[in-house]
N, C-alpha and C. Protein backbone atom coordinates (compact mmCIF):
# COMPACT_ATOMS: atom_id res chain seq x y z
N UNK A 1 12.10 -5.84 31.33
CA UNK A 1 12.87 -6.20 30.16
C UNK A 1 12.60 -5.18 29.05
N UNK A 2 13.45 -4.46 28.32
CA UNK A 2 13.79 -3.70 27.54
C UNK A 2 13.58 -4.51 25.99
N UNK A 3 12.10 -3.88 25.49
CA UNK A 3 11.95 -4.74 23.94
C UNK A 3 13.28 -4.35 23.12
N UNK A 4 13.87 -3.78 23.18
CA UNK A 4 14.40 -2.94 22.13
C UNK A 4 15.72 -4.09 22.25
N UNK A 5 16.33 -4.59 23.59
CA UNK A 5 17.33 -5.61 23.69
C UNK A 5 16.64 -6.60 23.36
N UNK A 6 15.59 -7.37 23.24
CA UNK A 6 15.10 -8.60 23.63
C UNK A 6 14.56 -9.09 21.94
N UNK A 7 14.09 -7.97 21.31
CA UNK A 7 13.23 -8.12 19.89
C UNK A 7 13.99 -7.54 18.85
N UNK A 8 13.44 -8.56 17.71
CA UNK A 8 13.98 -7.94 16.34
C UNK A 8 13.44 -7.06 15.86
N UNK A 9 14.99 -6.46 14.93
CA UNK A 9 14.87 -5.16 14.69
C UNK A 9 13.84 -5.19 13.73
N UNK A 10 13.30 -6.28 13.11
CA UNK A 10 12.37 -6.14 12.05
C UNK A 10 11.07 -5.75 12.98
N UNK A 11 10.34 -6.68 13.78
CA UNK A 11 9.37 -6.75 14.45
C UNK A 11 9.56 -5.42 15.27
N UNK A 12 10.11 -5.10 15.85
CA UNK A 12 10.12 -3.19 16.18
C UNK A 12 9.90 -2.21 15.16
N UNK A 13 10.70 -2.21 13.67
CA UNK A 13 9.84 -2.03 12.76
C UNK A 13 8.69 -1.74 12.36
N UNK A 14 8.24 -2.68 12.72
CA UNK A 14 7.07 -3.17 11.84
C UNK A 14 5.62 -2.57 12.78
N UNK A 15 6.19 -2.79 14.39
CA UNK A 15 5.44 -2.20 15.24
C UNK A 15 5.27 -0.64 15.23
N UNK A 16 6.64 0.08 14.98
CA UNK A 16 6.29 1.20 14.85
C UNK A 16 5.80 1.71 13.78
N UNK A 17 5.77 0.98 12.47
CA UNK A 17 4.86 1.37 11.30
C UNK A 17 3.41 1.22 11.45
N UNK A 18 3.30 0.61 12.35
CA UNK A 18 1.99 0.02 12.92
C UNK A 18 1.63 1.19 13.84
N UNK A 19 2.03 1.63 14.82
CA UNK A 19 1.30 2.44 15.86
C UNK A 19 1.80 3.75 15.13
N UNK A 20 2.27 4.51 14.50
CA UNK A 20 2.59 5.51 13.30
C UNK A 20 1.27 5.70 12.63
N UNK A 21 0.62 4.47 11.47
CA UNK A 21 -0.35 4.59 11.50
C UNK A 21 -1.83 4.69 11.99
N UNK A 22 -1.81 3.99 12.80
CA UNK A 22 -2.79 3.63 13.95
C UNK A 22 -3.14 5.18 14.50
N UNK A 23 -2.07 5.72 15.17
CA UNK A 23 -2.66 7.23 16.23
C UNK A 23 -2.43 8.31 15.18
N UNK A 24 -2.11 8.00 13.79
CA UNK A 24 -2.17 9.25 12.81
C UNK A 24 -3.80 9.41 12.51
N UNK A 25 -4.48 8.00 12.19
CA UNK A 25 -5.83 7.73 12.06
C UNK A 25 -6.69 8.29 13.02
N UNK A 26 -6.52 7.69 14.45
CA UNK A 26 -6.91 7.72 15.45
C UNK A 26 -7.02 9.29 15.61
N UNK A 27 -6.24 10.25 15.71
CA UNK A 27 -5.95 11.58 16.01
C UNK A 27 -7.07 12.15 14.64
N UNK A 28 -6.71 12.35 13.24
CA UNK A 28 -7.54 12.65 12.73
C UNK A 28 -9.10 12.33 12.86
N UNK A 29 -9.03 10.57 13.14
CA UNK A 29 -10.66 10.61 13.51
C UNK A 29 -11.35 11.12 14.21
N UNK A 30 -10.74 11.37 15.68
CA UNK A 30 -11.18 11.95 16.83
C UNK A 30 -11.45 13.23 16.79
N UNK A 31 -10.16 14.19 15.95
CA UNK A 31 -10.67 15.48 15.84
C UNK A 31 -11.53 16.30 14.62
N UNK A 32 -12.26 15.23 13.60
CA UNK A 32 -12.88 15.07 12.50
C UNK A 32 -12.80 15.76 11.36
N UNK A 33 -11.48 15.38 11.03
CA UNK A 33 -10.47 15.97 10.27
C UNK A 33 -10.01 14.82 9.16
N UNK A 34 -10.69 13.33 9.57
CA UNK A 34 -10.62 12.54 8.63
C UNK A 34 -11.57 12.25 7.60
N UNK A 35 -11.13 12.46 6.53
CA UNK A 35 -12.52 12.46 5.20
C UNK A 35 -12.69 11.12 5.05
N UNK A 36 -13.89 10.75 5.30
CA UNK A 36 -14.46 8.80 4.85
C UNK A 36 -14.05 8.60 3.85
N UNK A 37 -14.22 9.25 3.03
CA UNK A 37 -13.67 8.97 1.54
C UNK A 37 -12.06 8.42 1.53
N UNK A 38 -11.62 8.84 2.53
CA UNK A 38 -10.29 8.27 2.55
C UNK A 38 -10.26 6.54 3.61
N UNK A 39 -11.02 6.24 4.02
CA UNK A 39 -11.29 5.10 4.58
C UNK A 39 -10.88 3.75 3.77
N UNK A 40 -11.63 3.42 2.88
CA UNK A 40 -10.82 2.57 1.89
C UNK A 40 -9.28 2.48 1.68
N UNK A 41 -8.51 3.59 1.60
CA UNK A 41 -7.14 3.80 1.19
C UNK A 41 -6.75 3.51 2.67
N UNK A 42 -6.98 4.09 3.74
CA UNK A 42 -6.80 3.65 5.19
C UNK A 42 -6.44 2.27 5.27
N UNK A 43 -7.56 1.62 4.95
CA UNK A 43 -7.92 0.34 5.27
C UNK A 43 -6.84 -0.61 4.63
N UNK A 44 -6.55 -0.26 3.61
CA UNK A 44 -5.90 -1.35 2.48
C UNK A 44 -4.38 -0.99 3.04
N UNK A 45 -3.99 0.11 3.60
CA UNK A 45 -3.12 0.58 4.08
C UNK A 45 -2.31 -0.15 5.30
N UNK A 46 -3.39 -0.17 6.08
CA UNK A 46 -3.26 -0.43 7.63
C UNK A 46 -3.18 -2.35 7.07
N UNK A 47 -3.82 -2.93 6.16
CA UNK A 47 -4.27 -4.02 6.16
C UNK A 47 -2.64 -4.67 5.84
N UNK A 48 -1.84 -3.75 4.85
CA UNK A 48 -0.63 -4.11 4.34
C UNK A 48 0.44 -4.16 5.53
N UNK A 49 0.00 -2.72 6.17
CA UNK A 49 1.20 -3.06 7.36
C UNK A 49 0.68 -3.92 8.52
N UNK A 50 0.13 -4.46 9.12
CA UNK A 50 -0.40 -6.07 9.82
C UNK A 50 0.03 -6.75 9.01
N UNK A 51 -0.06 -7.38 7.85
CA UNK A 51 0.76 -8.26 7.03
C UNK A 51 2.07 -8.24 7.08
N UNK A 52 3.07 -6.89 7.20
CA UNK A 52 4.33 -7.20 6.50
C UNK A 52 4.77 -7.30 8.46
N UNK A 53 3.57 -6.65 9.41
CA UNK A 53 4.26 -7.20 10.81
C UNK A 53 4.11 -8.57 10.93
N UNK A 54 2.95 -9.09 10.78
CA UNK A 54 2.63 -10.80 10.85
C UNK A 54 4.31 -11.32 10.24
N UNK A 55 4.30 -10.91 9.16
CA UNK A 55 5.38 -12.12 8.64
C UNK A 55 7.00 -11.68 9.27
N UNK A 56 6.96 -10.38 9.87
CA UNK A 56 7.56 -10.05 10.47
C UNK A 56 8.00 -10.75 11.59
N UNK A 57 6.90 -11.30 12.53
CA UNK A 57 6.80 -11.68 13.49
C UNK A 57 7.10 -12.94 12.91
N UNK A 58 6.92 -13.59 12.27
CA UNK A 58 7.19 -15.00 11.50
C UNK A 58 8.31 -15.20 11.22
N UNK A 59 9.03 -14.71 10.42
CA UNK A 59 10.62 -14.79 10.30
C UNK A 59 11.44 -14.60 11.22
N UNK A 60 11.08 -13.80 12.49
CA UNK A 60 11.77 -13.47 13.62
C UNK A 60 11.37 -15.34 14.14
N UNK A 61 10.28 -15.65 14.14
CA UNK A 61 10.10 -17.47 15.19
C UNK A 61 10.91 -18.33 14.37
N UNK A 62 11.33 -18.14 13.12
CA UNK A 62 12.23 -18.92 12.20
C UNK A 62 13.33 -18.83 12.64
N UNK A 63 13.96 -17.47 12.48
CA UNK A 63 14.92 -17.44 12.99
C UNK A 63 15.13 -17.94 14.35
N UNK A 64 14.70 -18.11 16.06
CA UNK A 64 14.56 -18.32 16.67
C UNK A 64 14.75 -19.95 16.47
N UNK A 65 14.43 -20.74 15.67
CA UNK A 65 14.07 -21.99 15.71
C UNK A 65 15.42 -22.68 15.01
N UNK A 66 16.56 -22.17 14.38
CA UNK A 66 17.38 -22.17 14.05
C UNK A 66 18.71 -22.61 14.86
């Protein structure tokens, strides 16, 4: 099954703002090119987009329930 037919366009969204950030992090960390000092801003970052997917994912089961 093909997410892209099956899921909302929000929650695809939201996923790819999600793994966008995720292996931008990931890639800099690994090749140690990421300054700690930027960790905090990371964090609050990454923390916002899990939130706007959560509710993402939330309004998509609303809708569903409709």
């Amino acid at each position: 099954m093909n997410p892209k037919e099956t899921c909302p366009k929000k929650i695809l969204d939201a996923m790819q703002k999600l793994n966008t950030k995720w292996r931008g992090f990931y890639a800099s960390f690994n090749a140690g090119t990421f300054p700690l000092s930027e960790l905090p801003n990371f964090a609050n970052d990454f923390d916002e987009i899990v939130f706007e997917f959560c509710e993402s994912i939330h309004e998509a089961e609303e809708e569903l329930e409709k």
